[in-house]
N, C-alpha and C. Protein backbone atom coordinates (compact mmCIF):
# COMPACT_ATOMS: atom_id res chain seq x y z
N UNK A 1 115.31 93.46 120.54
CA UNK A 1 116.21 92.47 121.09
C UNK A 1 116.66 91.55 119.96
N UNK A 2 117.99 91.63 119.98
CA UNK A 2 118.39 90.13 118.94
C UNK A 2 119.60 89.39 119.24
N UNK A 3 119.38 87.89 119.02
CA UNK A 3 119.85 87.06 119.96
C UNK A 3 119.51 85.76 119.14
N UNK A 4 120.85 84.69 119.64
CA UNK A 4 120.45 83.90 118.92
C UNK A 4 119.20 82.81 119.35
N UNK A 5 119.27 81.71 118.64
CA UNK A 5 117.44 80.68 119.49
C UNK A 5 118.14 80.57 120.64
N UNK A 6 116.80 80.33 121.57
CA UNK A 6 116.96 79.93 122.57
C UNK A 6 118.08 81.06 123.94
N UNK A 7 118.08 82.32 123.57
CA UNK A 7 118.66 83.25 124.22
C UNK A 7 117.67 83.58 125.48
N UNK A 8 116.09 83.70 125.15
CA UNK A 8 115.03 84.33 125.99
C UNK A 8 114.58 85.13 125.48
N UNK A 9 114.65 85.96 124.39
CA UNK A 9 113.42 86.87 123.64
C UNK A 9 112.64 86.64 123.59
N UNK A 10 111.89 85.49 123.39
CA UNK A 10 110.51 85.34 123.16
C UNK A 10 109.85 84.95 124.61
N UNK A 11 110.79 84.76 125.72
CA UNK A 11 110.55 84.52 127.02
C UNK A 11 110.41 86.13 128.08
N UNK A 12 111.20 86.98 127.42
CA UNK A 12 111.38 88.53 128.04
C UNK A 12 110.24 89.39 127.36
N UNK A 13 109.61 88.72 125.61
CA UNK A 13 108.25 89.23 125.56
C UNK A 13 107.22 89.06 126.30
N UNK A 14 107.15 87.73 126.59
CA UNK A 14 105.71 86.92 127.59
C UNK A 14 105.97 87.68 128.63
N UNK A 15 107.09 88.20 129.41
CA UNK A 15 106.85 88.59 130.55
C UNK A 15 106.54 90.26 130.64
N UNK A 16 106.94 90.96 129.21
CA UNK A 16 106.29 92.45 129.29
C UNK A 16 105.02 92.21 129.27
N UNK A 17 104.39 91.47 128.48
CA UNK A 17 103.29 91.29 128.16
C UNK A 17 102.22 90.57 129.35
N UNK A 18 102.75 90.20 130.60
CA UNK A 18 102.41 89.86 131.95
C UNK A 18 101.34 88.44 131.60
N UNK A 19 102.17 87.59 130.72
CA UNK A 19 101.75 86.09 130.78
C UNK A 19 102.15 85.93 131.98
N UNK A 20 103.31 85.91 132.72
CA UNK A 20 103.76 85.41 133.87
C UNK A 20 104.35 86.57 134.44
N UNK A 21 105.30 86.90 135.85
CA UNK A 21 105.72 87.60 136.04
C UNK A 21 107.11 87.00 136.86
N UNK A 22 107.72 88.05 136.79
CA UNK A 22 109.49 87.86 137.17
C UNK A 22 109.14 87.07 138.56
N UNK A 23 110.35 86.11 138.78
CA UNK A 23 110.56 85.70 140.58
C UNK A 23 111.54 86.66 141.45
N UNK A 24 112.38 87.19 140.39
CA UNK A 24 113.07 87.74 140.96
C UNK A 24 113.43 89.45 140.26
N UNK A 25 113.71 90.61 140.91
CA UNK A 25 113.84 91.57 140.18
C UNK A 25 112.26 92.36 139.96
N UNK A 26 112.34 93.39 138.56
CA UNK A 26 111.03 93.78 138.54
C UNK A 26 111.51 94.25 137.21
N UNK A 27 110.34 94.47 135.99
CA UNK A 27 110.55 95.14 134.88
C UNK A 27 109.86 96.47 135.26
N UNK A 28 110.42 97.75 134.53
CA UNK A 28 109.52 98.89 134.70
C UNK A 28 109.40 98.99 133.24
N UNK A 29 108.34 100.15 133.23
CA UNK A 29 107.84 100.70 131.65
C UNK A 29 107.47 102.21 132.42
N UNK A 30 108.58 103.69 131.76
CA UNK A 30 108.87 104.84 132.44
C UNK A 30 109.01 104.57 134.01
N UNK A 31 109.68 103.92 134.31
CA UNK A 31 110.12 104.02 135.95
C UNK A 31 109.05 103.44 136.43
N UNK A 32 108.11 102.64 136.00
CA UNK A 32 107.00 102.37 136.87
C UNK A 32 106.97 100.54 136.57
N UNK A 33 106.71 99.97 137.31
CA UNK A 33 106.54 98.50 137.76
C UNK A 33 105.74 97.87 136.87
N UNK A 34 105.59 96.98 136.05
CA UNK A 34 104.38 96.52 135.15
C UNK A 34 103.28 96.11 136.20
N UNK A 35 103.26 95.69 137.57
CA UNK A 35 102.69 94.88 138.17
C UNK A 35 101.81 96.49 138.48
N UNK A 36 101.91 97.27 138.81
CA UNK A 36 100.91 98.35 138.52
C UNK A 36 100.54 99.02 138.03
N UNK A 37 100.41 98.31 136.70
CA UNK A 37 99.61 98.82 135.55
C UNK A 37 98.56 97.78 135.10
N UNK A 38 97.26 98.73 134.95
CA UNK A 38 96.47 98.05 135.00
C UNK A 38 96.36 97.41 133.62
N UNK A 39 96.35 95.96 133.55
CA UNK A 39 96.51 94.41 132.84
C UNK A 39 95.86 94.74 131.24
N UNK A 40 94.86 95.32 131.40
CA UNK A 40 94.29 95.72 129.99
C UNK A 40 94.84 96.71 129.71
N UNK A 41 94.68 97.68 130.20
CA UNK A 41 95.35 98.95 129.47
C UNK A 41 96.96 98.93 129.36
N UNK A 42 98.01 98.07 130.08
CA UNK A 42 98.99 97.78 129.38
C UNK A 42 98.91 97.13 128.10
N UNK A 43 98.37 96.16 127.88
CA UNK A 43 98.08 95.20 126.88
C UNK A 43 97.82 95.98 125.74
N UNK A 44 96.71 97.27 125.98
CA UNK A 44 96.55 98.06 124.97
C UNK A 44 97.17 98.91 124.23
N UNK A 45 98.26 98.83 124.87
CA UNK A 45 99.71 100.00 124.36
C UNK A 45 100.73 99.55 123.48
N UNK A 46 100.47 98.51 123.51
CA UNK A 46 101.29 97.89 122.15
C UNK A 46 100.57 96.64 121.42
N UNK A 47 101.26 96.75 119.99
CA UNK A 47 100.73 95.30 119.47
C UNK A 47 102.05 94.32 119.52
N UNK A 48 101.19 93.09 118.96
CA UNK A 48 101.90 91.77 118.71
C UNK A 48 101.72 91.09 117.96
N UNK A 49 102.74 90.63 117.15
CA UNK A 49 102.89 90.10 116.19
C UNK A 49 103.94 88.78 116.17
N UNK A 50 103.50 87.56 116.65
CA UNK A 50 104.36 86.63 116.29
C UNK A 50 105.03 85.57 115.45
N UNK A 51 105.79 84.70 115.48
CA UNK A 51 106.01 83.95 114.00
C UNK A 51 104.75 83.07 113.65
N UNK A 52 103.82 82.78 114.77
CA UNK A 52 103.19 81.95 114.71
C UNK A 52 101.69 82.99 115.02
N UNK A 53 100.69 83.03 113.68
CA UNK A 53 100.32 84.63 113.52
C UNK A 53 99.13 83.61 113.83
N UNK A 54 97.78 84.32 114.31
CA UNK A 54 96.50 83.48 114.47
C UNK A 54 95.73 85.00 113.35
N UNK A 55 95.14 83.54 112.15
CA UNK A 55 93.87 84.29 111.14
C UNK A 55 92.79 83.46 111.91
N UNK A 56 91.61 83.91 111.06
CA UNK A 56 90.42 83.46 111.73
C UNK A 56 89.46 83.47 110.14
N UNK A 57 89.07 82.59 110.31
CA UNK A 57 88.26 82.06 109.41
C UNK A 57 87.24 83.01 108.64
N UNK A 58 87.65 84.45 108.18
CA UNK A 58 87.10 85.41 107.77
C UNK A 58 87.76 85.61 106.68
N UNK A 59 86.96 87.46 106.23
CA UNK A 59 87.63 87.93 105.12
C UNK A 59 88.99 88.59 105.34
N UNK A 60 90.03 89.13 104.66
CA UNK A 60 91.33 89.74 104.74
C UNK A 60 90.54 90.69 105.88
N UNK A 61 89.58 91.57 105.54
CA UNK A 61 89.17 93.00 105.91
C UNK A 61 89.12 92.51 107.93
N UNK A 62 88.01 91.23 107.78
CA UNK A 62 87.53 91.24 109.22
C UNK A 62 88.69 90.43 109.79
N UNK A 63 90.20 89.71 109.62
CA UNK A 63 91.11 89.57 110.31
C UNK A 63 92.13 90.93 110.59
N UNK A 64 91.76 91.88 109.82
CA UNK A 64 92.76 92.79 110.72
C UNK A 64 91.85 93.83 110.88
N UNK A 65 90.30 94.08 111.30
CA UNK A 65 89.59 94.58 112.19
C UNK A 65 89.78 94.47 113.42
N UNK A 66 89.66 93.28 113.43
CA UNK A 66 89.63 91.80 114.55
C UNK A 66 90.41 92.75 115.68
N UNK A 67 91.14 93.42 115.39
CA UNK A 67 91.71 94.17 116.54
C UNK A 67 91.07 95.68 117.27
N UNK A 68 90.34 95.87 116.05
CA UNK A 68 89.41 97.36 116.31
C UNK A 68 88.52 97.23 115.05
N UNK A 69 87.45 97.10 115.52
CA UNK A 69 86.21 97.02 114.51
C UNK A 69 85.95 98.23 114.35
N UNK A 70 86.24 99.22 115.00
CA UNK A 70 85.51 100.36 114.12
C UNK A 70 86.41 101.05 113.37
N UNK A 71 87.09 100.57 112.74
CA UNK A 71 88.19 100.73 112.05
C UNK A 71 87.84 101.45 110.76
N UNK A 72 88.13 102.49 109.96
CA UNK A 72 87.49 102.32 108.78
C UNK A 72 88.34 101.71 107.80
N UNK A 73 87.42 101.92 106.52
CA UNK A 73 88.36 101.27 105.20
C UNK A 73 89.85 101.98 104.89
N UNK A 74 89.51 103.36 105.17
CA UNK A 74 90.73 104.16 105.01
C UNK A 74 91.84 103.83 105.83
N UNK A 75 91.15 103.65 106.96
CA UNK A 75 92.48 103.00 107.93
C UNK A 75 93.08 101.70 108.01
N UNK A 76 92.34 100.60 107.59
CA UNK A 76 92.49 99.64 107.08
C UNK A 76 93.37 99.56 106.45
N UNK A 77 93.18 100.38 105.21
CA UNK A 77 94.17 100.55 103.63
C UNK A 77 95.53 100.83 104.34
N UNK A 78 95.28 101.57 105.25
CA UNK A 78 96.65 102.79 105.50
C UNK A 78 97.46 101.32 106.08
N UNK A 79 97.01 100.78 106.89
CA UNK A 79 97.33 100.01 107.92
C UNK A 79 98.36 98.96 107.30
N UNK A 80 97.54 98.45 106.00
CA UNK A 80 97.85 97.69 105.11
C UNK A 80 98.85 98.00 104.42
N UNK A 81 98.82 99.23 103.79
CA UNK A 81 100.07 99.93 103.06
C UNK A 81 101.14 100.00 104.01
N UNK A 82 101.55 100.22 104.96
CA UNK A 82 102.38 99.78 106.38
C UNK A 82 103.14 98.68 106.37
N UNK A 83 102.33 97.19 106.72
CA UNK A 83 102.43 96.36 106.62
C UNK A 83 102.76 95.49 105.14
N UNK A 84 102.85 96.37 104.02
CA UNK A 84 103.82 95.77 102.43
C UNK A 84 102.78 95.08 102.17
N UNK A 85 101.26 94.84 102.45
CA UNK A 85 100.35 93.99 101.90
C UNK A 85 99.61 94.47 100.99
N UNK A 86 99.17 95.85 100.63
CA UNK A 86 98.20 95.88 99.88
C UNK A 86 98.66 95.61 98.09
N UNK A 87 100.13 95.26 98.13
CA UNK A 87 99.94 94.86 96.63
C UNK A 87 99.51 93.60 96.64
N UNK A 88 99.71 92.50 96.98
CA UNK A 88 99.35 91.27 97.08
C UNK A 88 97.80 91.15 97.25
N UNK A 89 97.09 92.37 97.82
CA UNK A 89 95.32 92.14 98.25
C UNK A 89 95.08 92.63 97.13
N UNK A 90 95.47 93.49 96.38
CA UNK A 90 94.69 94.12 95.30
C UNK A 90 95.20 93.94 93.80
N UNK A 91 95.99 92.93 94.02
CA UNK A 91 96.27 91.72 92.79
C UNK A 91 95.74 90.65 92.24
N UNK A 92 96.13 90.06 91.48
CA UNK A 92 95.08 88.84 91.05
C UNK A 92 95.99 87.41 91.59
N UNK A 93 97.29 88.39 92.46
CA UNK A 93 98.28 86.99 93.09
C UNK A 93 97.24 86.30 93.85
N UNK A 94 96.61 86.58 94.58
CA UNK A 94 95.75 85.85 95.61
C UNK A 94 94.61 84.85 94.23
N UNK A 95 93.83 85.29 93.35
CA UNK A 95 93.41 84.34 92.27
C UNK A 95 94.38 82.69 91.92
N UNK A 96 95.45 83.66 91.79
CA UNK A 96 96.04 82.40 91.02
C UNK A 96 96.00 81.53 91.95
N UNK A 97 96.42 81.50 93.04
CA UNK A 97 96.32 80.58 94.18
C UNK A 97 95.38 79.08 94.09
N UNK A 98 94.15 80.18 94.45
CA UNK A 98 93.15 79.32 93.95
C UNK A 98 92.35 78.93 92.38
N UNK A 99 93.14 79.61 91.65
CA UNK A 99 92.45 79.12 90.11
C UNK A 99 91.67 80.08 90.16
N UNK A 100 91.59 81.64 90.50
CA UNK A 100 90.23 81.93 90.35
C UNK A 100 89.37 81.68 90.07
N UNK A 101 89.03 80.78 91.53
CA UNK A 101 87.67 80.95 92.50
C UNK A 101 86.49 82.13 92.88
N UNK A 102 85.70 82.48 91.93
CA UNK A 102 85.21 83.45 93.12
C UNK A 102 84.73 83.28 94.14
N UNK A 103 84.46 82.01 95.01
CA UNK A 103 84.04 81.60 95.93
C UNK A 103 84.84 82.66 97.51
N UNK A 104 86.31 82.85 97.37
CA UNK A 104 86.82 83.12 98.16
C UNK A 104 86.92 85.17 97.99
N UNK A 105 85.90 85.42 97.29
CA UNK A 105 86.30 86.66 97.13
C UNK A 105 87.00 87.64 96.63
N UNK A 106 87.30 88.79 96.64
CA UNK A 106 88.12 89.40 95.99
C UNK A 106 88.72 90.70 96.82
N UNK A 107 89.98 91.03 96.69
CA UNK A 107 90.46 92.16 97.89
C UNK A 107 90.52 91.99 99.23
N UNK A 108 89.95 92.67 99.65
CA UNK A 108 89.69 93.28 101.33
C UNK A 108 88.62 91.97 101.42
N UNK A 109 87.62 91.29 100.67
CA UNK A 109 86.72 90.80 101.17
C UNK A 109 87.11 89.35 101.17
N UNK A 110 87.81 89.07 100.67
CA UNK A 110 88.90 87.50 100.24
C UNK A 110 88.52 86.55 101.35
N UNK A 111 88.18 85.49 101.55
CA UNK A 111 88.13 84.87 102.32
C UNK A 111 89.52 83.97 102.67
N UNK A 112 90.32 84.19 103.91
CA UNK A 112 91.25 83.95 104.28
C UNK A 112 91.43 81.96 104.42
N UNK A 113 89.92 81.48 104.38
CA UNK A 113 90.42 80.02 104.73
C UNK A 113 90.41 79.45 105.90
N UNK A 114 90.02 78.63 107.08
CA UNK A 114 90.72 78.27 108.37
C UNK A 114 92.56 77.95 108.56
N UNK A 115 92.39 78.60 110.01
CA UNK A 115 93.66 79.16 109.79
C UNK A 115 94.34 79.91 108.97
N UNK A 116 94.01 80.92 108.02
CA UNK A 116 94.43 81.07 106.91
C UNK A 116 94.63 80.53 106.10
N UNK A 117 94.18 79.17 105.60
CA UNK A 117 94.93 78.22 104.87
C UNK A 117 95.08 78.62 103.37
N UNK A 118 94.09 79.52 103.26
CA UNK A 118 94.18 80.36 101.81
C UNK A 118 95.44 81.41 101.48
N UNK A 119 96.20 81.69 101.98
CA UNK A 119 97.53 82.20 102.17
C UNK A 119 98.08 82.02 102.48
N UNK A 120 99.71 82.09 101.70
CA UNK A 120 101.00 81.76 102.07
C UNK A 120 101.03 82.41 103.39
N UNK A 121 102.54 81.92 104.04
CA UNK A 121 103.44 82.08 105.33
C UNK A 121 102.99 83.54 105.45
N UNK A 122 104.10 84.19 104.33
CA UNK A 122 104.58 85.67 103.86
C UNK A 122 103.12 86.57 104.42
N UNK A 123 101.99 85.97 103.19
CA UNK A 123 101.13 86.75 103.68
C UNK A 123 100.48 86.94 104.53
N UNK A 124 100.33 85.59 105.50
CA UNK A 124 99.13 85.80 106.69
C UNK A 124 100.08 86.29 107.46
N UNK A 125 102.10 86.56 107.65
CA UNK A 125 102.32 87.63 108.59
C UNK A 125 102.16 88.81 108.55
N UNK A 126 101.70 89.48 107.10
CA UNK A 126 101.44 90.77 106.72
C UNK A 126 100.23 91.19 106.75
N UNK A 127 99.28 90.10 107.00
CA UNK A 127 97.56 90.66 107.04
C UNK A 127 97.82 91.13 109.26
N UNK A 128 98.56 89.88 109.86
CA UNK A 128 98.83 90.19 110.98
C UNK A 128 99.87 90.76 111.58
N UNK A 129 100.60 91.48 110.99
CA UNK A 129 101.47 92.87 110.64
C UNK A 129 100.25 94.17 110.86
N UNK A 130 99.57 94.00 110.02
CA UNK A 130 98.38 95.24 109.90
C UNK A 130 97.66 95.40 111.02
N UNK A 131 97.21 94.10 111.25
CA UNK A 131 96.37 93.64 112.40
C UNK A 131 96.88 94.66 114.10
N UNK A 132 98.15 94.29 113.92
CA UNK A 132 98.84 95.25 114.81
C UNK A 132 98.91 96.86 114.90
N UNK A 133 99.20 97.16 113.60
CA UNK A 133 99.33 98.56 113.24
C UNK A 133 98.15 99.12 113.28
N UNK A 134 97.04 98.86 113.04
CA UNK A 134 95.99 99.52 113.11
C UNK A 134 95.51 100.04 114.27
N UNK A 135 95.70 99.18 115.61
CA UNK A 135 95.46 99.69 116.78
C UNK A 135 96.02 100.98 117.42
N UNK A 136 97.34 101.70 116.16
CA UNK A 136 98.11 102.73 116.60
C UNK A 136 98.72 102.56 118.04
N UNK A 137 99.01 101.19 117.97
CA UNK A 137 100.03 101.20 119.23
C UNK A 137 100.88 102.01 119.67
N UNK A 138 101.86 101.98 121.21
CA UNK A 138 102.77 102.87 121.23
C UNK A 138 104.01 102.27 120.84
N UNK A 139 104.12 100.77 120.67
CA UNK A 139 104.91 99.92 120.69
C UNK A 139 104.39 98.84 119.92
N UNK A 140 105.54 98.23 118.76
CA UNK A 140 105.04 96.72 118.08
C UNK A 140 105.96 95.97 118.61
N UNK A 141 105.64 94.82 119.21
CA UNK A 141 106.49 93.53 119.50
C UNK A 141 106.34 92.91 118.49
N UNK A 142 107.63 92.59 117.97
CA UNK A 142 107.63 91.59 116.48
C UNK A 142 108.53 90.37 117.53
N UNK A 143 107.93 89.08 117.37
CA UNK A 143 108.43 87.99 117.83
C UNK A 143 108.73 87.30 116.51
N UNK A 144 110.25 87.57 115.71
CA UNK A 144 110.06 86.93 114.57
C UNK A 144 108.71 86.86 113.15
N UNK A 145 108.11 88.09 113.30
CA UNK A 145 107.32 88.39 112.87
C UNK A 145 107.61 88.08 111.10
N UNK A 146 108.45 88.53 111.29
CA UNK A 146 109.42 88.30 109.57
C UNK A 146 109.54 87.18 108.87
N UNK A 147 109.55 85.82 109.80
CA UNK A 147 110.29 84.94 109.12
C UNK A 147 110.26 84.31 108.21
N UNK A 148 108.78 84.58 107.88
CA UNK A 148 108.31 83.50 106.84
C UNK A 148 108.64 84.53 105.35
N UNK A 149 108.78 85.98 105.76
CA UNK A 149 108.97 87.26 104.23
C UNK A 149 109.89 86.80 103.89
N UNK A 150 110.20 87.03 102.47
CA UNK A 150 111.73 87.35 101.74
C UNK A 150 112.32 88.60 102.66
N UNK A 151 113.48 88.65 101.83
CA UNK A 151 114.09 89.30 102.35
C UNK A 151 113.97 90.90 101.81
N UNK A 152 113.44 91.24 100.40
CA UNK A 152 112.30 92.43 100.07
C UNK A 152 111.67 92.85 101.18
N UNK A 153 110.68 92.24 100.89
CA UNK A 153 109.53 92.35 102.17
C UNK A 153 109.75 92.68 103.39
N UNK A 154 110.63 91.64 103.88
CA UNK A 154 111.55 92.11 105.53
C UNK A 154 111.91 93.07 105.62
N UNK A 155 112.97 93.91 104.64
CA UNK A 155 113.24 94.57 104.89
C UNK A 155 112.13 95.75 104.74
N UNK A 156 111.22 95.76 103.61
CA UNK A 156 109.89 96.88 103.64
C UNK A 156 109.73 96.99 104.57
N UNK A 157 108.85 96.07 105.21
CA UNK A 157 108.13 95.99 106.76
C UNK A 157 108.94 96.29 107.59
């Protein structure tokens, strides 16, 4: 969907996603009603990714587990390579940041900060870019997922 602010995109996501449901009308997904599908296992069929991304006070690795822990490293990587992040994780860009610190780790094990505060915009939408992809959704909802990338990046991802 694209549209300018304030059109309802981010209002026609909440409602696939059965935050609320229509008053009037009905959405289907294959001819079938969202209202009978069962609430988790819709939920499970796609990811989400919004402008406003939630990290969690971990390493890079355990915020985009966070969606499937039994994830492996390989899939991780893959997930990552997807999402345009793994040059930035396996650089020394994340060092400079902090003056290399080793306090915060290194790679996959990096400690992200509360809220992420240890990473730019760009990157905490690309650790939660991954975050999404890894679940092998059938579907990614990007709610402005982009906004904070260049325009490189945007277009990678």
């Amino acid at each position: 969907m694209v549209g300018p602010s304030g059109c309802g995109k981010s209002t026609s996501l909440a409602l696939i996603q059965r935050f609320y449901d229509v008053d009037q009308g009905e959405i289907l997904i294959d001819g079938v009603n969202i209202k009978h599908y069962d609430l988790k296992h819709l939920r499970g069929t796609y990811g989400v990714v919004s402008q406003e991304q939630v990290l969690f006070n971990g390493t890079i690795e355990y915020n985009i587990k966070y969606a499937r822990e039994k994830a492996t490293r390989k899939e991780v990587k893959e997930a990552v390579i997807e999402a345009n992040a793994l040059g930035f994780i396996e650089s020394n860009e994340l060092d400079q940041i902090d003056n290399g610190n080793a306090k915060f780790g290194t790679e996959f094990q990096r400690k992200v900060g509360p809220k992420g505060g240890q990473m730019s915009g760009g990157q905490k939408q690309r650790i939660a870019i991954a975050r999404a992809i890894i679940t092998n959704p059938s579907f990614l909802i990007l709610d402005e997922a982009t906004s904070a990338l260049d325009a490189e990046n945007e277009k990678v991802v």
